[in-house]
N, C-alpha and C. Protein backbone atom coordinates (compact mmCIF):
# COMPACT_ATOMS: atom_id res chain seq x y z
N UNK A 1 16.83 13.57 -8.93
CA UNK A 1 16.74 12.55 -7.90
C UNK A 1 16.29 11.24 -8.55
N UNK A 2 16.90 9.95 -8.07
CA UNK A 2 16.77 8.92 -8.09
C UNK A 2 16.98 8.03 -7.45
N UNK A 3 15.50 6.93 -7.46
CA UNK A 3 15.78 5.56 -6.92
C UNK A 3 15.93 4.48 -7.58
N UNK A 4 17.08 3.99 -7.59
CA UNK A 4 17.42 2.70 -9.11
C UNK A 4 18.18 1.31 -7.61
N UNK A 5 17.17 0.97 -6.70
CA UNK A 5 18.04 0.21 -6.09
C UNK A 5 18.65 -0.98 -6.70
N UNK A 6 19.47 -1.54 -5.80
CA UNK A 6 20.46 -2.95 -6.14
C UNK A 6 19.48 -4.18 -5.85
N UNK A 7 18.87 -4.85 -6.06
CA UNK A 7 17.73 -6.12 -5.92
C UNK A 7 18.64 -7.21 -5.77
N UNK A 8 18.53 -7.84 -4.52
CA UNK A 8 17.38 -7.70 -3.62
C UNK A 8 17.70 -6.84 -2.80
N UNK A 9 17.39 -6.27 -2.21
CA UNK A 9 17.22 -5.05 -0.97
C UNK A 9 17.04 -6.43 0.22
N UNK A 10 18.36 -6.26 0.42
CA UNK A 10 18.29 -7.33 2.00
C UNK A 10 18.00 -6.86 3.26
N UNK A 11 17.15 -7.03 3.88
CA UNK A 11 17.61 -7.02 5.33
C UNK A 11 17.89 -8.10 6.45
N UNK A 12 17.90 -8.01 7.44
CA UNK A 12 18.34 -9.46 8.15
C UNK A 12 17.61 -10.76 8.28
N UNK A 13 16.04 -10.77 7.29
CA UNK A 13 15.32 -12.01 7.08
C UNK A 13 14.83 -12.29 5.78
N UNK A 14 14.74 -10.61 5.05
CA UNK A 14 13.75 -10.59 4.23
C UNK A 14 14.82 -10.12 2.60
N UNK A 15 14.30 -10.64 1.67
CA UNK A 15 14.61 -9.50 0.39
C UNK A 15 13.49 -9.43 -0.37
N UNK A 16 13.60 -7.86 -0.46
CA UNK A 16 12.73 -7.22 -1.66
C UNK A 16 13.08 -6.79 -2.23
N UNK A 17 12.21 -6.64 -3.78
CA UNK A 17 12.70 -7.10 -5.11
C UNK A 17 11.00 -6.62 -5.82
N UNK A 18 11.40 -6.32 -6.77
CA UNK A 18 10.22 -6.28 -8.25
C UNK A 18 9.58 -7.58 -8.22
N UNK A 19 8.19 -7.28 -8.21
CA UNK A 19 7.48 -8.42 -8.45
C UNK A 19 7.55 -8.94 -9.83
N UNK A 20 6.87 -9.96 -10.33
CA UNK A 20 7.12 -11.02 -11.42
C UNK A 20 5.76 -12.00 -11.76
N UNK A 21 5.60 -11.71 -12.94
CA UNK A 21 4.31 -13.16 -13.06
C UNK A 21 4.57 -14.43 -12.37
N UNK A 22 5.68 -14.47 -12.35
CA UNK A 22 6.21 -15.51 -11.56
C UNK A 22 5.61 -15.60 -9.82
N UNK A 23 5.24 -14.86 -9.26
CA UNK A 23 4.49 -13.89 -8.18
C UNK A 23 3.19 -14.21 -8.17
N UNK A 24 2.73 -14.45 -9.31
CA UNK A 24 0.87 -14.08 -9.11
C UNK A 24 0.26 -15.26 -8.12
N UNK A 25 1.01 -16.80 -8.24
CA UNK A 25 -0.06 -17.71 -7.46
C UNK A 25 0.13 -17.37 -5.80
N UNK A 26 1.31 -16.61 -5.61
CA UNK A 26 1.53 -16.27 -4.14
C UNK A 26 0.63 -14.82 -4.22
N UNK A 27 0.97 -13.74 -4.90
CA UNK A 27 0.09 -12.80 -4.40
C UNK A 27 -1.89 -13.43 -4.05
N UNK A 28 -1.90 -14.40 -5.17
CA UNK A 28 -3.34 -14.38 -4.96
C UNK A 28 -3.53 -15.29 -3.46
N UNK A 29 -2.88 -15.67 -2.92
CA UNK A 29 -2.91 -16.34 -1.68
C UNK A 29 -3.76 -15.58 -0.23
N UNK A 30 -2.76 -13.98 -0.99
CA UNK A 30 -3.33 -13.14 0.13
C UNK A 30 -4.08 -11.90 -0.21
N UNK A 31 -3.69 -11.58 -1.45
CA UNK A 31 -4.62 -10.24 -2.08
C UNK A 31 -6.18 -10.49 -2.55
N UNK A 32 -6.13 -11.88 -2.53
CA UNK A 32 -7.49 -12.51 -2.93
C UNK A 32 -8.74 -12.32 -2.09
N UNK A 33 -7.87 -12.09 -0.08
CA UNK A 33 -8.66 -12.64 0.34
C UNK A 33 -9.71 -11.42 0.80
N UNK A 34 -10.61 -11.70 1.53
CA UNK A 34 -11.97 -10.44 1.80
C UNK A 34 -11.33 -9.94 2.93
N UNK A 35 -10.74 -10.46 4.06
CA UNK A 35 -10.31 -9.91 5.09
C UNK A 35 -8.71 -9.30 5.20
N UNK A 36 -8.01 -9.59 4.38
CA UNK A 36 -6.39 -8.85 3.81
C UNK A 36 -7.14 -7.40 3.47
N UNK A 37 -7.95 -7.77 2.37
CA UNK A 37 -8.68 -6.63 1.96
C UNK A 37 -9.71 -5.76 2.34
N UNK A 38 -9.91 -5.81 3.83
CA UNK A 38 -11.16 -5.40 4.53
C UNK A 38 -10.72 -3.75 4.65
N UNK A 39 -8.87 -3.29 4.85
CA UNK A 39 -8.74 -2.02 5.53
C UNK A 39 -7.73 -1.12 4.16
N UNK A 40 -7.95 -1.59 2.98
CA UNK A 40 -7.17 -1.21 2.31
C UNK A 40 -7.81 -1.01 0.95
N UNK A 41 -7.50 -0.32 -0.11
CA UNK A 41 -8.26 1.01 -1.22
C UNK A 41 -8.31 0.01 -2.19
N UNK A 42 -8.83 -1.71 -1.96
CA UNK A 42 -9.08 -2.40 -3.11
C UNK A 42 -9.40 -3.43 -2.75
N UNK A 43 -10.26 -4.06 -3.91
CA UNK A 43 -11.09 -5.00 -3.48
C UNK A 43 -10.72 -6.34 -3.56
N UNK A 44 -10.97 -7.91 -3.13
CA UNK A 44 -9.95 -8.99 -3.57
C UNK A 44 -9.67 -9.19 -4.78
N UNK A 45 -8.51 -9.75 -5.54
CA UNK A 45 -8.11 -9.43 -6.59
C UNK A 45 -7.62 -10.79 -7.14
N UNK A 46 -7.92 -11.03 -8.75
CA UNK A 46 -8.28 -12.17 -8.67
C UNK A 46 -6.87 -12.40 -9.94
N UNK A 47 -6.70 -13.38 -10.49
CA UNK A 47 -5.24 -13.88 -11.18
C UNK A 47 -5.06 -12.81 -11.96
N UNK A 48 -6.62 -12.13 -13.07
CA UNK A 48 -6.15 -11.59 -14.09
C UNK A 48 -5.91 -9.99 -13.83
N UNK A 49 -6.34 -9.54 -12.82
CA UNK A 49 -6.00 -8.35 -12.43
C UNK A 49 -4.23 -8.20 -12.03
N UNK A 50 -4.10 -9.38 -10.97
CA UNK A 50 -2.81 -9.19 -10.75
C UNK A 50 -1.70 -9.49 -11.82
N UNK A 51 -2.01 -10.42 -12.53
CA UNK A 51 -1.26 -10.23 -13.82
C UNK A 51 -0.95 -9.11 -14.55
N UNK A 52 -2.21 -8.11 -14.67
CA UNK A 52 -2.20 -7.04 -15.29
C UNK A 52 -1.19 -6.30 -14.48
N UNK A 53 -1.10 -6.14 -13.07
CA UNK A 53 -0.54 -5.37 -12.31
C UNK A 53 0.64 -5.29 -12.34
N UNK A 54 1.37 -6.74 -12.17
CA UNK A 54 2.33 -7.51 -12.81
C UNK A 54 3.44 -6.78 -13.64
N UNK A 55 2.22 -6.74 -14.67
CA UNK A 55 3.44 -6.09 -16.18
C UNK A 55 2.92 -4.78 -16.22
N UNK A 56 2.05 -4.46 -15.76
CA UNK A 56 1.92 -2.54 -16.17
C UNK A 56 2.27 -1.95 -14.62
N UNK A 57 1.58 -1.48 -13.56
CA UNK A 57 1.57 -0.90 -12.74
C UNK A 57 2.77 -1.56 -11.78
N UNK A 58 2.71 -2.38 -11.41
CA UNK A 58 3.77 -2.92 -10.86
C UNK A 58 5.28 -3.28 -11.38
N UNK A 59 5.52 -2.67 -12.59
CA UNK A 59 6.62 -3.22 -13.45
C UNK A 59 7.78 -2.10 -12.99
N UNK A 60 7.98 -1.21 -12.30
CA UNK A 60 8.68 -0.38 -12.45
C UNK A 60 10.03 -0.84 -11.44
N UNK A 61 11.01 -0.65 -11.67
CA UNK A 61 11.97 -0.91 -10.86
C UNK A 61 13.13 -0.07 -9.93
N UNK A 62 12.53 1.49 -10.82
CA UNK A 62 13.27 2.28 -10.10
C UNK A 62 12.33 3.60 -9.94
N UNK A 63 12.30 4.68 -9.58
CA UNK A 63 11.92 6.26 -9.86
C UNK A 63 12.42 7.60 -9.81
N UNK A 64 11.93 7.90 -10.48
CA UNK A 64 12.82 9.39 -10.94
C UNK A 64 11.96 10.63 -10.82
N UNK A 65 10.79 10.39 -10.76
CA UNK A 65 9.69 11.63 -10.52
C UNK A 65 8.58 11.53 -9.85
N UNK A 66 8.11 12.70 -9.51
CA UNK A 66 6.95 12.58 -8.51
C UNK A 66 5.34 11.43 -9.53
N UNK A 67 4.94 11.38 -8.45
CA UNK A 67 3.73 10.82 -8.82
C UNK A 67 3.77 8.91 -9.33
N UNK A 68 5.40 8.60 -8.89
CA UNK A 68 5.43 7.28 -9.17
C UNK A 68 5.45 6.25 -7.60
N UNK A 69 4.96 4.98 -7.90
CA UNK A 69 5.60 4.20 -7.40
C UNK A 69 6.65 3.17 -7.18
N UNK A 70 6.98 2.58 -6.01
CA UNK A 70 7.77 1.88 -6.61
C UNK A 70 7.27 0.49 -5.65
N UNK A 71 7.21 -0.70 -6.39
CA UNK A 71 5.84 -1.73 -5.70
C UNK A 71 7.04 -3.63 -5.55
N UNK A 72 7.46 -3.57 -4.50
CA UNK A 72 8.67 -4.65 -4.61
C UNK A 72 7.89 -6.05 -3.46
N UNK A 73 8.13 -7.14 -3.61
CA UNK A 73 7.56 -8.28 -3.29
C UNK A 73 8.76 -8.44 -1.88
N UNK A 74 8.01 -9.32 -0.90
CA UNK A 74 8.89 -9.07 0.18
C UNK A 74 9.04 -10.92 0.10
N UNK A 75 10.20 -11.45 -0.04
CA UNK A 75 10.65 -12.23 0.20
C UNK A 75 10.90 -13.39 1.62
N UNK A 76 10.56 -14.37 2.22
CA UNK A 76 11.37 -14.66 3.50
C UNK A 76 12.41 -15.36 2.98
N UNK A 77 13.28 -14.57 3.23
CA UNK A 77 14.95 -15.91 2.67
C UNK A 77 14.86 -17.46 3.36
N UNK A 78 14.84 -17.58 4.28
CA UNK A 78 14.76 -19.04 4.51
C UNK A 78 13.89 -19.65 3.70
N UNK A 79 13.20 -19.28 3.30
CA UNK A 79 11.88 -20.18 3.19
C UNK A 79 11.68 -19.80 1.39
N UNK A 80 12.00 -18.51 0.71
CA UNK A 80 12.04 -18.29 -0.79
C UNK A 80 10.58 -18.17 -0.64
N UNK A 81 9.58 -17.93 -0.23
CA UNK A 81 8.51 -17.63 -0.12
C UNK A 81 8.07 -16.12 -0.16
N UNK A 82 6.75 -15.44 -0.93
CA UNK A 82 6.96 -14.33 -1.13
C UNK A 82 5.57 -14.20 0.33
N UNK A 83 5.81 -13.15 0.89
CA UNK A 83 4.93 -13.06 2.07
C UNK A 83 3.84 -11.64 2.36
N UNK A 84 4.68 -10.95 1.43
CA UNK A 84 3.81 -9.35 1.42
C UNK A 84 4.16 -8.54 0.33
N UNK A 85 3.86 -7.49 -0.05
CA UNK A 85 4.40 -6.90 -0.89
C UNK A 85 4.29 -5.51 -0.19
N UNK A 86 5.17 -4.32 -0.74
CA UNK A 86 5.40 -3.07 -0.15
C UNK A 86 5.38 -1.92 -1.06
N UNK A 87 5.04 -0.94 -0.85
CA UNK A 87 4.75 0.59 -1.92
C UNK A 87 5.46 1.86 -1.33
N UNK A 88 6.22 1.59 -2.15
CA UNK A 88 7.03 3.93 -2.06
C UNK A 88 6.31 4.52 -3.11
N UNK A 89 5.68 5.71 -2.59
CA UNK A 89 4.94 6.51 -3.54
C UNK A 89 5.72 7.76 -3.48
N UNK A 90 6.23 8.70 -4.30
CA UNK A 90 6.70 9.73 -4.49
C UNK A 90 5.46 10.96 -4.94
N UNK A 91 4.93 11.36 -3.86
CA UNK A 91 3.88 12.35 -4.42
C UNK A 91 4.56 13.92 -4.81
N UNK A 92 5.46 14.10 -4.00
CA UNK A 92 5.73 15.69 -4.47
C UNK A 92 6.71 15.68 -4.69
N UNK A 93 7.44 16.33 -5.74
CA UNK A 93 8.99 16.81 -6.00
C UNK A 93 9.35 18.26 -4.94
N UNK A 94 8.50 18.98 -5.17
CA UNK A 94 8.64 20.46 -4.90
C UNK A 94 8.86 20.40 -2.84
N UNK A 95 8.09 19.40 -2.67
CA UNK A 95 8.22 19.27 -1.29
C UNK A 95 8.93 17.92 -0.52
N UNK A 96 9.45 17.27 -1.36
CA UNK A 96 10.09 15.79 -1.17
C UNK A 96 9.30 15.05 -0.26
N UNK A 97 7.88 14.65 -0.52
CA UNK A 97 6.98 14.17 -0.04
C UNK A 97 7.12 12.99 -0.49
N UNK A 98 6.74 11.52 0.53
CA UNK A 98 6.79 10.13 -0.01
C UNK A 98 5.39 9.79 0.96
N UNK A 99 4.89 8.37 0.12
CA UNK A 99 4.28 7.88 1.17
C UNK A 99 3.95 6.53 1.15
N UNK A 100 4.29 5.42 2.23
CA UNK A 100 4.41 4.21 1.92
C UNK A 100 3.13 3.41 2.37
N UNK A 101 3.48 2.42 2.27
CA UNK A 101 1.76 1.74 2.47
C UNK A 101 2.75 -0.14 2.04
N UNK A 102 1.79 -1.05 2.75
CA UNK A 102 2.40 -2.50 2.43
C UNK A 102 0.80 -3.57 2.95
N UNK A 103 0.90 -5.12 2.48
CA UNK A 103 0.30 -5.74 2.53
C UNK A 103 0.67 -7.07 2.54
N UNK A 104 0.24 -7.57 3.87
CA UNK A 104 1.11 -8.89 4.36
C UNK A 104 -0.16 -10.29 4.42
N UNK A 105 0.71 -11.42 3.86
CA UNK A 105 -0.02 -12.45 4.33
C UNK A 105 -0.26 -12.59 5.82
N UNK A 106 -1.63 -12.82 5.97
CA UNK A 106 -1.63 -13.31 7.57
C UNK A 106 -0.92 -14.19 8.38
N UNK A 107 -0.88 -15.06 7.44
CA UNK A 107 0.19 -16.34 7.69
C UNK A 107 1.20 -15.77 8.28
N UNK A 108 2.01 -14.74 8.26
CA UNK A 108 3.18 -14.19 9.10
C UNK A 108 2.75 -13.53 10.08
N UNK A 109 1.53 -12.83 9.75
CA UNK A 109 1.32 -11.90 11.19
C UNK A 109 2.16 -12.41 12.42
N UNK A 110 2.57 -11.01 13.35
CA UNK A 110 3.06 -11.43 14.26
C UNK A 110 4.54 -11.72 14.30
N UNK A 111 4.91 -11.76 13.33
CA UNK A 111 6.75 -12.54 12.53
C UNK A 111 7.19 -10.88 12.87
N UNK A 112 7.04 -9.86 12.93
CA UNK A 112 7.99 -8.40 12.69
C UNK A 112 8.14 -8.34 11.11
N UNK A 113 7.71 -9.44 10.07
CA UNK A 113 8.34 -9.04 8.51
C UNK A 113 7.39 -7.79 7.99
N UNK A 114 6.45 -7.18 8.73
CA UNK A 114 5.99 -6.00 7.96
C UNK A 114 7.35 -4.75 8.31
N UNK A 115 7.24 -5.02 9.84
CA UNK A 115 8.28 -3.38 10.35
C UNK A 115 9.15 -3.87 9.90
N UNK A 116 10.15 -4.58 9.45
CA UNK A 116 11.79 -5.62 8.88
C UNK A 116 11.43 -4.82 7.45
N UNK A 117 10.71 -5.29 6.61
CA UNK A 117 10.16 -4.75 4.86
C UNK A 117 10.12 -3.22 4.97
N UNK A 118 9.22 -2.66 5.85
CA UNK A 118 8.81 -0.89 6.18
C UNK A 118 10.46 -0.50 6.61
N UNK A 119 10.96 -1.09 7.26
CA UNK A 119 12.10 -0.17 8.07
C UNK A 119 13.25 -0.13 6.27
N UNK A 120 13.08 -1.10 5.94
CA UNK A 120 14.07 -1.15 4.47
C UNK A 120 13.69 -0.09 3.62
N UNK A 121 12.22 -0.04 3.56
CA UNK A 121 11.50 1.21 2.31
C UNK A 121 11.92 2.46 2.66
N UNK A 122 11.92 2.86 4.08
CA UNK A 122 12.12 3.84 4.54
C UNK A 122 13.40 4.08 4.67
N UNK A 123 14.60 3.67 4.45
CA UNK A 123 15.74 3.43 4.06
C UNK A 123 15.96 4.34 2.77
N UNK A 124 15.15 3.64 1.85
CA UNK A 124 15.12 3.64 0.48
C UNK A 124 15.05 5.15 0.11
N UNK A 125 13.25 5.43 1.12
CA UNK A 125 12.94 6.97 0.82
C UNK A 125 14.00 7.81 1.05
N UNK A 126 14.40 7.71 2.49
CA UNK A 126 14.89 9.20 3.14
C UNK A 126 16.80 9.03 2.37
N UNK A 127 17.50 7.89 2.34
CA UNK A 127 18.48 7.60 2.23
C UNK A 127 19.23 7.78 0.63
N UNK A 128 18.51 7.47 0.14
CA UNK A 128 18.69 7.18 -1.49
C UNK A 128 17.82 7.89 -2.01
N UNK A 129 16.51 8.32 -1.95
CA UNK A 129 15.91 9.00 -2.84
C UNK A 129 15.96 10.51 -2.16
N UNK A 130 16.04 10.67 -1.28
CA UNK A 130 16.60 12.05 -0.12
C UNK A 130 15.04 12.70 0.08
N UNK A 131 14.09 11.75 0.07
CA UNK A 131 12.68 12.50 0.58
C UNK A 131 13.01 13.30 2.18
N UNK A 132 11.93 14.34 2.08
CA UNK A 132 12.28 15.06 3.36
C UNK A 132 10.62 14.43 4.60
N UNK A 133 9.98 13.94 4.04
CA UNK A 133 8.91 13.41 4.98
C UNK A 133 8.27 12.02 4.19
N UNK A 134 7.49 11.40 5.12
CA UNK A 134 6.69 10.08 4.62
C UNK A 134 5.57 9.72 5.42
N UNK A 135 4.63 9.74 4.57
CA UNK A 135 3.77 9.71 5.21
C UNK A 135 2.58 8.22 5.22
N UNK A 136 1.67 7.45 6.12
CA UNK A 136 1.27 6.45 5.85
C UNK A 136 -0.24 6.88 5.81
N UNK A 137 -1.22 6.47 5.52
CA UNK A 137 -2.50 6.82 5.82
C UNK A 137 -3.16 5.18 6.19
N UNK A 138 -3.83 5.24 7.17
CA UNK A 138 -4.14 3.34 7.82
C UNK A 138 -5.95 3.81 8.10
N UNK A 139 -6.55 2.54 8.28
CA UNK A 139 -7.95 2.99 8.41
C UNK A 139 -7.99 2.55 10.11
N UNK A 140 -8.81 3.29 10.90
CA UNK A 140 -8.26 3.43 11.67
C UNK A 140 -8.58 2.25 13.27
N UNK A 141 -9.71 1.49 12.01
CA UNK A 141 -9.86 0.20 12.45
C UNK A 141 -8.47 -0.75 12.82
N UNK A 142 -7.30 -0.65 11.99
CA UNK A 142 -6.62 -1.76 11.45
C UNK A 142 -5.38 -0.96 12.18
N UNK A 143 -5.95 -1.59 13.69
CA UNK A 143 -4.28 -1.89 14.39
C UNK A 143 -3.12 -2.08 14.33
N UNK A 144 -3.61 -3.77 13.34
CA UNK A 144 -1.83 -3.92 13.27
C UNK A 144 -1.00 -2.70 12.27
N UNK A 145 -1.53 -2.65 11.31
CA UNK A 145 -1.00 -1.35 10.71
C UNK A 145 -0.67 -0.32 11.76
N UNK A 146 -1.49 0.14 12.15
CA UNK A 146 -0.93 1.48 13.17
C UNK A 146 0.44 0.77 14.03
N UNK A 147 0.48 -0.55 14.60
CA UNK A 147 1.57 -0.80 15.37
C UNK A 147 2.42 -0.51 14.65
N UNK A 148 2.49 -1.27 13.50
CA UNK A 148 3.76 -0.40 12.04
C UNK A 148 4.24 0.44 12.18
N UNK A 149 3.42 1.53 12.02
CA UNK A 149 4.01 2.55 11.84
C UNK A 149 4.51 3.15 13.23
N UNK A 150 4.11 2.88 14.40
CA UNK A 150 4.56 3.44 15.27
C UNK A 150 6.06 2.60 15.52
N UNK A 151 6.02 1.13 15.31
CA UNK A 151 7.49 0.38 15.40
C UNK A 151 8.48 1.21 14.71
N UNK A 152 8.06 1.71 13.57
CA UNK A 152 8.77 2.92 12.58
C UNK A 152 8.94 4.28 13.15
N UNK A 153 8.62 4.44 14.11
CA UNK A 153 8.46 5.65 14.70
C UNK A 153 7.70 6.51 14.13
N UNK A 154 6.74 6.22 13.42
CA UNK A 154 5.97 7.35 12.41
C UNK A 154 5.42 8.07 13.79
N UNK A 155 4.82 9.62 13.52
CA UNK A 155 4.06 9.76 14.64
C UNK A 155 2.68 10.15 14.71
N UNK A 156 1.76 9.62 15.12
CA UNK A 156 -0.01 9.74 14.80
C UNK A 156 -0.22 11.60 14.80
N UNK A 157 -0.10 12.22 13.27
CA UNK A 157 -0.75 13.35 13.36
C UNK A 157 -2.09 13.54 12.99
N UNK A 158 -2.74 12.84 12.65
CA UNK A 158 -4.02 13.19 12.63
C UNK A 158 -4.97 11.96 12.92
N UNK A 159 -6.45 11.99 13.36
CA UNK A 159 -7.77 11.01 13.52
C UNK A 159 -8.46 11.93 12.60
N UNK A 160 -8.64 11.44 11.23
CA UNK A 160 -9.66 11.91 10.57
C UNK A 160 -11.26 11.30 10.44
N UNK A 161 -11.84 11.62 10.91
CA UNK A 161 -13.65 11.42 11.16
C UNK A 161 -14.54 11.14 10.18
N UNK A 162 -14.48 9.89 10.07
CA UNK A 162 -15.69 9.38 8.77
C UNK A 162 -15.42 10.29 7.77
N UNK A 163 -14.45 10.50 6.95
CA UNK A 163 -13.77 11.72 5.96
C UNK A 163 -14.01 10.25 4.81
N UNK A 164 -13.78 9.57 4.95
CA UNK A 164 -14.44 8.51 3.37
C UNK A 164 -15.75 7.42 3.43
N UNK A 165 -16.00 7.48 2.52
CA UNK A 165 -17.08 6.39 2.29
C UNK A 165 -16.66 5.25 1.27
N UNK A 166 -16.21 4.50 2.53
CA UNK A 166 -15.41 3.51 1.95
C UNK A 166 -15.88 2.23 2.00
N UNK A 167 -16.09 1.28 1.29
CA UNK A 167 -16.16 -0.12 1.23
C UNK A 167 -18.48 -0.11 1.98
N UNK A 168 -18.74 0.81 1.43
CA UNK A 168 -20.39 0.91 1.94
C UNK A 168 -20.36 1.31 3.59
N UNK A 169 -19.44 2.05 3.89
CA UNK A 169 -19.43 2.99 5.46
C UNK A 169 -18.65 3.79 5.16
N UNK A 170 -19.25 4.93 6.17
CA UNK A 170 -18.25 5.90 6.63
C UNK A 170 -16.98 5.14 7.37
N UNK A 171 -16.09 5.43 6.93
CA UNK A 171 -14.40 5.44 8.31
C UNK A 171 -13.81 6.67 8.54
N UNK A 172 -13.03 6.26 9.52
CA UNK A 172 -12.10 7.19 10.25
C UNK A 172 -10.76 6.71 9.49
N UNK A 173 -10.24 7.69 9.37
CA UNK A 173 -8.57 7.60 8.81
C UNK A 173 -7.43 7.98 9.67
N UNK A 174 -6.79 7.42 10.12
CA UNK A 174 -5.10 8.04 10.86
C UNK A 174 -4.52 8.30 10.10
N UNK A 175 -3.37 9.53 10.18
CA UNK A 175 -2.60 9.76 9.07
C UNK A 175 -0.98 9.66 9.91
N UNK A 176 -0.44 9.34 9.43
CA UNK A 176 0.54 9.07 10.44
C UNK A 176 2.41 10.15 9.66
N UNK A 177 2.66 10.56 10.49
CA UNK A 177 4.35 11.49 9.40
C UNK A 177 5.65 10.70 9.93
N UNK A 178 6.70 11.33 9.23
CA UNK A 178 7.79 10.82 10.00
C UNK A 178 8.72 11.79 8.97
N UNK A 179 9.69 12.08 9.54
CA UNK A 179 10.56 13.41 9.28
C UNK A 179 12.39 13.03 9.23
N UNK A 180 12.77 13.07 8.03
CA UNK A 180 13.84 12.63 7.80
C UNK A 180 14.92 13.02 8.71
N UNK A 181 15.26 14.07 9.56
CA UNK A 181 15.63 14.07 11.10
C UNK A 181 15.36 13.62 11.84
N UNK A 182 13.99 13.19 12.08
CA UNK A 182 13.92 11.91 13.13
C UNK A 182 14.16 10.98 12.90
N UNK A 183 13.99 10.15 11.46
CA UNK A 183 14.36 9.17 10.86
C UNK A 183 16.13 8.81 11.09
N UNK A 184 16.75 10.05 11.20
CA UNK A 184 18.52 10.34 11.36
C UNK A 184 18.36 9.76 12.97
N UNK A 185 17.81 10.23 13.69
CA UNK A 185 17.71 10.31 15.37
C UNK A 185 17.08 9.09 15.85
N UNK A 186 16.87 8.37 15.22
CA UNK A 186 16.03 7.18 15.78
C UNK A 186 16.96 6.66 16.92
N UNK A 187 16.91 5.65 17.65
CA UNK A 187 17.71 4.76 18.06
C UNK A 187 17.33 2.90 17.91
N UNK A 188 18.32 2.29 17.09
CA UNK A 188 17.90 1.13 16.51
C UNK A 188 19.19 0.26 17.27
N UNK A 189 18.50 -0.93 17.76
CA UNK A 189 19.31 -1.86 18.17
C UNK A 189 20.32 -2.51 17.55
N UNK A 190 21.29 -2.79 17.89
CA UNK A 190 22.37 -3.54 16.62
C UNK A 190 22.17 -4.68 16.01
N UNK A 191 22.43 -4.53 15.34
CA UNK A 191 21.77 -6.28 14.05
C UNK A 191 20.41 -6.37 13.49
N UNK A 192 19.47 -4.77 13.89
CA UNK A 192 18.35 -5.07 13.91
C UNK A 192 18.41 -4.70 12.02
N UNK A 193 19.41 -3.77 11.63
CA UNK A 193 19.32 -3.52 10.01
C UNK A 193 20.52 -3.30 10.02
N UNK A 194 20.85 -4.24 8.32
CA UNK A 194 22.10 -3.81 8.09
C UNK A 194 22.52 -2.99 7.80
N UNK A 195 21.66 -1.68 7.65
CA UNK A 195 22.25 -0.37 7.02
C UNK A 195 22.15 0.31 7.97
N UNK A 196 21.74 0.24 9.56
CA UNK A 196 21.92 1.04 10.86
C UNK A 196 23.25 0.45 11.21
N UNK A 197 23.81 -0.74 10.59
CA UNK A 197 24.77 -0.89 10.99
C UNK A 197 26.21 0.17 11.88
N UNK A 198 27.18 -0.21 12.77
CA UNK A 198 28.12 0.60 12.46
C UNK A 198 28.35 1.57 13.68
């Protein structure tokens, strides 16, 4: 199995694509900040980290085995502006397990470019890489995330109970699934993706 997509990965506002040093003064816009970073497994992040991220962890452009990611910058075409960035994680081979996760400037909140970016990844997983589930994990503070995933149809299987000690508190975790037959069964409006097209 493989994911070697065609870049940019269009959809009807957005393209994503491999990030680039070229990237870092926009990522630090929003990965920098304390409150982007209030519901998510890292702390603000400052030029030389993301640089690092850049060319090692973030460099990959395609995947072929479990335990990788794949980490692409979300574009707004009108505007050539980079606005979020997005993550396919391939955790299991044996069970075709994925699990995605993304991080948006605030500045768009509210725009639909997280579910527009998520609905493309999930494309990616079930379509091209032939995962059989995907899963998100959100803290369970952080709404707009959960709206995500439910715009995605993910479906809330679990409220996990102060299960981390995270950021100097206990939290609660949602874990959210979604099942490559339902993913088949959805019902999506026309024009809403070009690959529901048809």
């Amino acid at each position: 199995m493989l994911l070697a997509p065609t870049y940019p990965v269009a959809t009807a506002r957005l393209d994503l694509r491999p990030l680039q040093l070229a990237d870092v003064d926009a990522l630090l816009t929003y990965r920098s900040r304390a409150d982007v970073c209030r519901y998510v497994p890292f702390e603000p992040q400052d030029r030389e980290t993301l640089e690092t991220y850049v060319t090692t962890v973030w460099s990959r452009h395609s995947i072929d085995d479990e335990g990788q990611n794949l980490n692409l910058g979300v574009l707004e075409r009108a505007s050539g502006e980079l606005v979020g960035d997005v993550m396919l994680r391939w955790y299991s081979k044996e069970h075709l397990g994925g699990e995605i996760g993304y991080v948006f400037h605030p500045d768009v909140a509210g725009r639909g470019f997280a579910t527009e970016a998520m609905h493309a990844v999930v494309h990616l997983a079930f379509d091209d890489l032939e995962l059989h589930r995907l899963i998100a994990r959100v803290d369970a503070r952080n709404a707009a995330s959960s709206a995500v995933c439910g715009r995605l149809a993910m479906r809330r299987e679990a409220h996990l109970l102060q299960n981390e000690w995270f950021k100097g508190e206990w939290t609660d975790e949602i874990d959210y699934g979604l099942l490559r037959d339902e993913w088949d069964a959805r019902v999506v409006r026309p024009g809403e993706c070009p690959r529901c097209a048809g």
